[in-house]
Every structure is written in C-alpha cells, then in structure tokens.
N, C-alpha and C. Protein backbone atom coordinates (compact mmCIF):
# COMPACT_ATOMS: atom_id res chain seq x y z
N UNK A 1 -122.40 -173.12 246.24
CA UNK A 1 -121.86 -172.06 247.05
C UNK A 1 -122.81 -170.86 247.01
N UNK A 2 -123.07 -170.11 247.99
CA UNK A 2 -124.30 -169.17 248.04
C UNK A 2 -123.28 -167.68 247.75
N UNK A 3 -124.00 -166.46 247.52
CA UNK A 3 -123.68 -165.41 246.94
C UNK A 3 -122.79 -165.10 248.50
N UNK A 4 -123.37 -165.22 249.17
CA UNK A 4 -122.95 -164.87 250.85
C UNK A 4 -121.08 -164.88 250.80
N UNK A 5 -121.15 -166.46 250.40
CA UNK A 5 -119.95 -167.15 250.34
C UNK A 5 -119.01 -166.48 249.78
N UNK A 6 -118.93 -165.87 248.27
CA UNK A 6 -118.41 -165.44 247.98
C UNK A 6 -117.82 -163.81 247.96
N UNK A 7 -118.94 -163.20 248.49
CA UNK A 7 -118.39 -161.55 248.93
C UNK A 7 -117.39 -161.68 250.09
N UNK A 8 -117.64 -163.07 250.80
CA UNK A 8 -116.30 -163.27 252.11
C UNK A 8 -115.01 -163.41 251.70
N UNK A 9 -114.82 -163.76 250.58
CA UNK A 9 -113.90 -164.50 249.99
C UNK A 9 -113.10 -163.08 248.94
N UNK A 10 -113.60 -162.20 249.32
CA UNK A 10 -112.97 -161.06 247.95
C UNK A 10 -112.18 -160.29 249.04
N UNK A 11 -111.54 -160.35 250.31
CA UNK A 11 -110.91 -159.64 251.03
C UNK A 11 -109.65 -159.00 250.58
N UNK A 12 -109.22 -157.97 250.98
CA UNK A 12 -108.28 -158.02 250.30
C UNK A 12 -106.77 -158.19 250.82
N UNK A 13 -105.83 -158.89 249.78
CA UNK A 13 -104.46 -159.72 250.84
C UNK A 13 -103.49 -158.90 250.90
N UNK A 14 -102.80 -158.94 252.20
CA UNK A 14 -102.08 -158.02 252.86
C UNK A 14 -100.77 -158.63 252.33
N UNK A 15 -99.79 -158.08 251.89
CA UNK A 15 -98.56 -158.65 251.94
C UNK A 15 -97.73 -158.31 252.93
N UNK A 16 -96.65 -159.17 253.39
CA UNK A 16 -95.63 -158.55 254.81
C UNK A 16 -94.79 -157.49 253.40
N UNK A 17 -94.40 -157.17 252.69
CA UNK A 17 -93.57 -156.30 252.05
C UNK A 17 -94.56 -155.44 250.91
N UNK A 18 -94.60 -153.79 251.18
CA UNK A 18 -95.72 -153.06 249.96
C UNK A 18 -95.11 -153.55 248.51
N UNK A 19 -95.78 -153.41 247.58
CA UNK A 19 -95.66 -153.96 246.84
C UNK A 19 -94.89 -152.16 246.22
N UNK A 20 -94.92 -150.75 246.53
CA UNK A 20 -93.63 -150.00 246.30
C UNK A 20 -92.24 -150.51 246.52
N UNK A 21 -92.12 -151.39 247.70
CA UNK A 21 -91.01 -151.70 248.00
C UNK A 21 -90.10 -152.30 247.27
N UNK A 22 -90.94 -153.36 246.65
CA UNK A 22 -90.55 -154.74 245.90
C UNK A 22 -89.30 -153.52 244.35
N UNK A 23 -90.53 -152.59 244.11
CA UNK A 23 -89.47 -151.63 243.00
C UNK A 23 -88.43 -150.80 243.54
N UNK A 24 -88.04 -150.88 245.13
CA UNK A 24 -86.72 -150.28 245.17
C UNK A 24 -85.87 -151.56 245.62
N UNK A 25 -86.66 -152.60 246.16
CA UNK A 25 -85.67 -153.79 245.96
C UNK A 25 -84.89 -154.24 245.06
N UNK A 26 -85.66 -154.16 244.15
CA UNK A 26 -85.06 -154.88 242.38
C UNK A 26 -84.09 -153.18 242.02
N UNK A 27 -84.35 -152.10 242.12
CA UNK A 27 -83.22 -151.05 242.12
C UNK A 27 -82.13 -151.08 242.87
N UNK A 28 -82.34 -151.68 244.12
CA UNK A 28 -80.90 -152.41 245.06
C UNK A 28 -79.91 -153.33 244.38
N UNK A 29 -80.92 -153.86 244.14
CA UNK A 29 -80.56 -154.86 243.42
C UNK A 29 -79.73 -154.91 241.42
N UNK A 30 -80.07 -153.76 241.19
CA UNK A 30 -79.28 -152.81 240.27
C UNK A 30 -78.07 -152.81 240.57
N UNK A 31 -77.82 -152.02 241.90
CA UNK A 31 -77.16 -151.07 242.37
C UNK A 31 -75.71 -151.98 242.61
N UNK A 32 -76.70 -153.37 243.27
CA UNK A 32 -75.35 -154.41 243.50
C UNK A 32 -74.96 -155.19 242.05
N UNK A 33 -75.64 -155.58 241.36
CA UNK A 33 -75.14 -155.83 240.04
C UNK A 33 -74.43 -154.78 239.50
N UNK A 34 -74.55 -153.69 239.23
CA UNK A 34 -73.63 -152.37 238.93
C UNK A 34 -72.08 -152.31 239.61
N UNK A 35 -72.37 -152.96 240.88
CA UNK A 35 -70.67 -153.07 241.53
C UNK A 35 -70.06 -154.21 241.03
N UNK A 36 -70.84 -155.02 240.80
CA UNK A 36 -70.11 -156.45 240.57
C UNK A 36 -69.51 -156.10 238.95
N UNK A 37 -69.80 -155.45 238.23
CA UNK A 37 -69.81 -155.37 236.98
C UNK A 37 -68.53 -154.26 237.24
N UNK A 38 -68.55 -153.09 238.12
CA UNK A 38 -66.91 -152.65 237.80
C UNK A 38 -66.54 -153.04 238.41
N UNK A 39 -66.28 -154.28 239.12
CA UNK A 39 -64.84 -155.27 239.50
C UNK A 39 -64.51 -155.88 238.75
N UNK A 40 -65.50 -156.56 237.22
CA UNK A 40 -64.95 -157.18 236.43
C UNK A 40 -63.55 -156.85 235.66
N UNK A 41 -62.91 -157.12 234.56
CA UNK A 41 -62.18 -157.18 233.86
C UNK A 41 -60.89 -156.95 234.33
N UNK A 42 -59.41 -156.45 233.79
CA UNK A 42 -58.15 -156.66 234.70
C UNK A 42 -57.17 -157.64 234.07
N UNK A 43 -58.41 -158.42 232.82
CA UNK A 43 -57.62 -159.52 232.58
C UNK A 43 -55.87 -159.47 231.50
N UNK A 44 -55.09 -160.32 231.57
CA UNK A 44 -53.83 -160.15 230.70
C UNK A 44 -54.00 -160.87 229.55
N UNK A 45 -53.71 -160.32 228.33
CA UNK A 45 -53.60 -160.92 227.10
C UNK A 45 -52.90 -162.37 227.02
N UNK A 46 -51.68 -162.27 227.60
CA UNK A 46 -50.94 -163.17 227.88
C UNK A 46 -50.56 -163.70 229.29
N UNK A 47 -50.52 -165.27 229.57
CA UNK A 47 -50.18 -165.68 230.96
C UNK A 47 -49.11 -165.25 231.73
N UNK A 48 -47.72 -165.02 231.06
CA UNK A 48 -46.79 -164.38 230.79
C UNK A 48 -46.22 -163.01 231.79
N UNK A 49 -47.27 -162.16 231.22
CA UNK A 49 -47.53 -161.25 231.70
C UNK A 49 -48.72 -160.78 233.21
N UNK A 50 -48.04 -159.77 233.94
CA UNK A 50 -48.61 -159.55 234.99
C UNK A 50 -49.24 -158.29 234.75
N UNK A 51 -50.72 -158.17 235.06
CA UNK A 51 -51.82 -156.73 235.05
C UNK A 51 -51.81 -155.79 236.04
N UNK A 52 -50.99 -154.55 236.61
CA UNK A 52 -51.50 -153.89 237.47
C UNK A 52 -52.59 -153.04 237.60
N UNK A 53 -53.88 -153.44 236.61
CA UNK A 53 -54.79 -152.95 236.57
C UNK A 53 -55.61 -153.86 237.22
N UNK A 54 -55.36 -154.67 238.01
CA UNK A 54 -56.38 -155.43 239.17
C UNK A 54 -56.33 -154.29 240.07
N UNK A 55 -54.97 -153.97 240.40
CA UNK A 55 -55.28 -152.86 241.36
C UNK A 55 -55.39 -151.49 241.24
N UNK A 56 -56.47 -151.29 240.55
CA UNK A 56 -57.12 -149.58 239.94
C UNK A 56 -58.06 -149.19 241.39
N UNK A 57 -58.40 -147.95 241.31
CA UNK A 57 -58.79 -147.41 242.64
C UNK A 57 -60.58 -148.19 242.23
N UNK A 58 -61.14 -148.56 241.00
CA UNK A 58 -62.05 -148.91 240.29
C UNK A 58 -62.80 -150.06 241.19
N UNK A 59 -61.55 -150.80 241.09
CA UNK A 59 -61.73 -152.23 241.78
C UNK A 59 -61.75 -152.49 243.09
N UNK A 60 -60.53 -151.80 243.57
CA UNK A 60 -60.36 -151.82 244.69
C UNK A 60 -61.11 -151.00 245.72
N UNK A 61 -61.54 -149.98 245.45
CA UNK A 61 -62.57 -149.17 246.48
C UNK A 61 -63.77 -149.33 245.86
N UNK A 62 -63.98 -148.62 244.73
CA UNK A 62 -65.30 -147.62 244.35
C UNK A 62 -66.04 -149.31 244.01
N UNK A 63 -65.60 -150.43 243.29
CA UNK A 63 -66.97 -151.10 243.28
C UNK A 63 -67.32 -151.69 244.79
N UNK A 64 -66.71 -151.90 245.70
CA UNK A 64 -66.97 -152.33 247.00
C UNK A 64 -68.18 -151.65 247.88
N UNK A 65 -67.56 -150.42 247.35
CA UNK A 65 -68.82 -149.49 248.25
C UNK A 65 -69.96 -148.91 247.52
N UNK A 66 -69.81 -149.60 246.47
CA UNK A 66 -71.41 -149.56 245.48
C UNK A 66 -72.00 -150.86 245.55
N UNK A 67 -70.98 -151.81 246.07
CA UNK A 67 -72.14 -153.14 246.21
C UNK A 67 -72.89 -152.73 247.66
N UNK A 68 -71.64 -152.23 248.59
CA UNK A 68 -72.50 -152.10 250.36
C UNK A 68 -73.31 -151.50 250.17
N UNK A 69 -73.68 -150.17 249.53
CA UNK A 69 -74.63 -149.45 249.01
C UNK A 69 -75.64 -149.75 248.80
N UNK A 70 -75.77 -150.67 247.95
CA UNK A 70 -76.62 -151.42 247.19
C UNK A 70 -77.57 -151.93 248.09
N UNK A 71 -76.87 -153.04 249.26
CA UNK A 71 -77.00 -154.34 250.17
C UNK A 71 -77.84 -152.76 250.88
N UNK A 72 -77.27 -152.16 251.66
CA UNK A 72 -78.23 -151.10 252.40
C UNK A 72 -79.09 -150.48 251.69
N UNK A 73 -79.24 -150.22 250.61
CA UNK A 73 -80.32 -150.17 250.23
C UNK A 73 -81.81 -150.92 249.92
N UNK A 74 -81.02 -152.20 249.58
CA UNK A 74 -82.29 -153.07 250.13
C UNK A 74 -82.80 -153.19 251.20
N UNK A 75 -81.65 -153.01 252.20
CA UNK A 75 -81.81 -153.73 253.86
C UNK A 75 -83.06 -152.31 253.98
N UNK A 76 -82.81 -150.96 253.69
CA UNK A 76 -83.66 -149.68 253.80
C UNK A 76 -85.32 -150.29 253.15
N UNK A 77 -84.95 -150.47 251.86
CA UNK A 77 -86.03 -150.40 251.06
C UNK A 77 -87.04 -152.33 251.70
N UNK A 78 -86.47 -153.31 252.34
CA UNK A 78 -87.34 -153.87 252.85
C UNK A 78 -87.64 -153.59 254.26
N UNK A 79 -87.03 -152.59 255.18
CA UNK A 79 -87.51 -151.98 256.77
C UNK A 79 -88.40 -151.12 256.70
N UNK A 80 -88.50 -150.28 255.68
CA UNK A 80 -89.43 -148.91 255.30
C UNK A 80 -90.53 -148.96 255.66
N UNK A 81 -91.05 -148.23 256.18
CA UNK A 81 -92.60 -148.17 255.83
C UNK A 81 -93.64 -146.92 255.36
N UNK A 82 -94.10 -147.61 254.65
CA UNK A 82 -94.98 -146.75 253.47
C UNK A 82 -95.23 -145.30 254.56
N UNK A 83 -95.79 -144.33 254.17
CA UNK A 83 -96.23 -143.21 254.54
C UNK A 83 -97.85 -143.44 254.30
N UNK A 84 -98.91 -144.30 254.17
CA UNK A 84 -99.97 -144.62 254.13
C UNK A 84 -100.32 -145.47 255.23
N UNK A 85 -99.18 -146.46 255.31
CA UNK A 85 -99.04 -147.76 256.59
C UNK A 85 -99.36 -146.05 257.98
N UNK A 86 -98.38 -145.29 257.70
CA UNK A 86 -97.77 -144.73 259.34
C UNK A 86 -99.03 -143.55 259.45
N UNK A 87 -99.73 -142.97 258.16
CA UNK A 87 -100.74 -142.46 258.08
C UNK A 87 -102.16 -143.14 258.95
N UNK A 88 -102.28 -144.29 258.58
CA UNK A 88 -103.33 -144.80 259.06
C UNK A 88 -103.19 -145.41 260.86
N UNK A 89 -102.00 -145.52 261.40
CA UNK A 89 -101.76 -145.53 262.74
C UNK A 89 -101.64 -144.29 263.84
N UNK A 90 -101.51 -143.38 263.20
CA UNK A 90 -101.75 -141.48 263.65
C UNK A 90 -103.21 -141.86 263.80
C-alpha cells in the first residue's frame, strides 16, 4: 500500500447524530428511568388487604409526566442541531 493510500483513508467520519447529543440522550434517558422508578411501589403487606396508595398524586400524575418529559427530551436532544453544524451553513 503506498503512503498516498493511506493519507486518503484518515478522513474524518461524520456521524448522522453529534456525538454532544448522544450525552443528552442517555440524560433523557435518566429522566425516563426516574419516572418509571416513582410509579414503583404501592405494594400490600398482605393479600387481604387493599392499598390506596396506588392512587397517590405520585403515581398517578407526577411520574407520567416525567416519563413524557423525558421521551421529549430525547425526541429534542436527537432533532437538535449543534450551533457549529448551523454556524458553518451561515
């Protein structure tokens, strides 16, 4: 292989997603594990018995709209585009 060959070969690779992005993805991705986690628990000691702590405002609203949160925040953080991308098209 000649020296030629290889300076062609050092280009550098574009990804379809910046690689900033990828770290507010996986923070979305926080954000929805964080909801799923206060819907957990609720549970009854005994079968016996019935929990009206399934229905806490916990469960029922606030983790719902920290998972949608979440989901739009990814949907944001993979549409974005860098301020370097929109720099270099000006």
């Amino acid at each position: 292989m000649a020296k030629n060959d290889l300076k062609n070969t050092d280009k550098k690779i574009d990804f379809p997603i910046p690689v900033s992005s990828y770290k507010m993805i996986l923070i979305g991705f926080g954000i929805v594990i964080l909801g799923f986690i206060l819907m957990m628990g609720g549970g009854a000691s005994s079968p016996d018995e019935f929990n009206y702590d399934i229905f806490s405002f916990r469960r029922i609203t606030l983790a719902p709209i920290v998972v949608l949160f979440g989901f739009g925040f990814v949907f944001w953080a993979i549409m974005r585009k860098p301020k370097k991308e929109m720099e270099k098209e000006n």
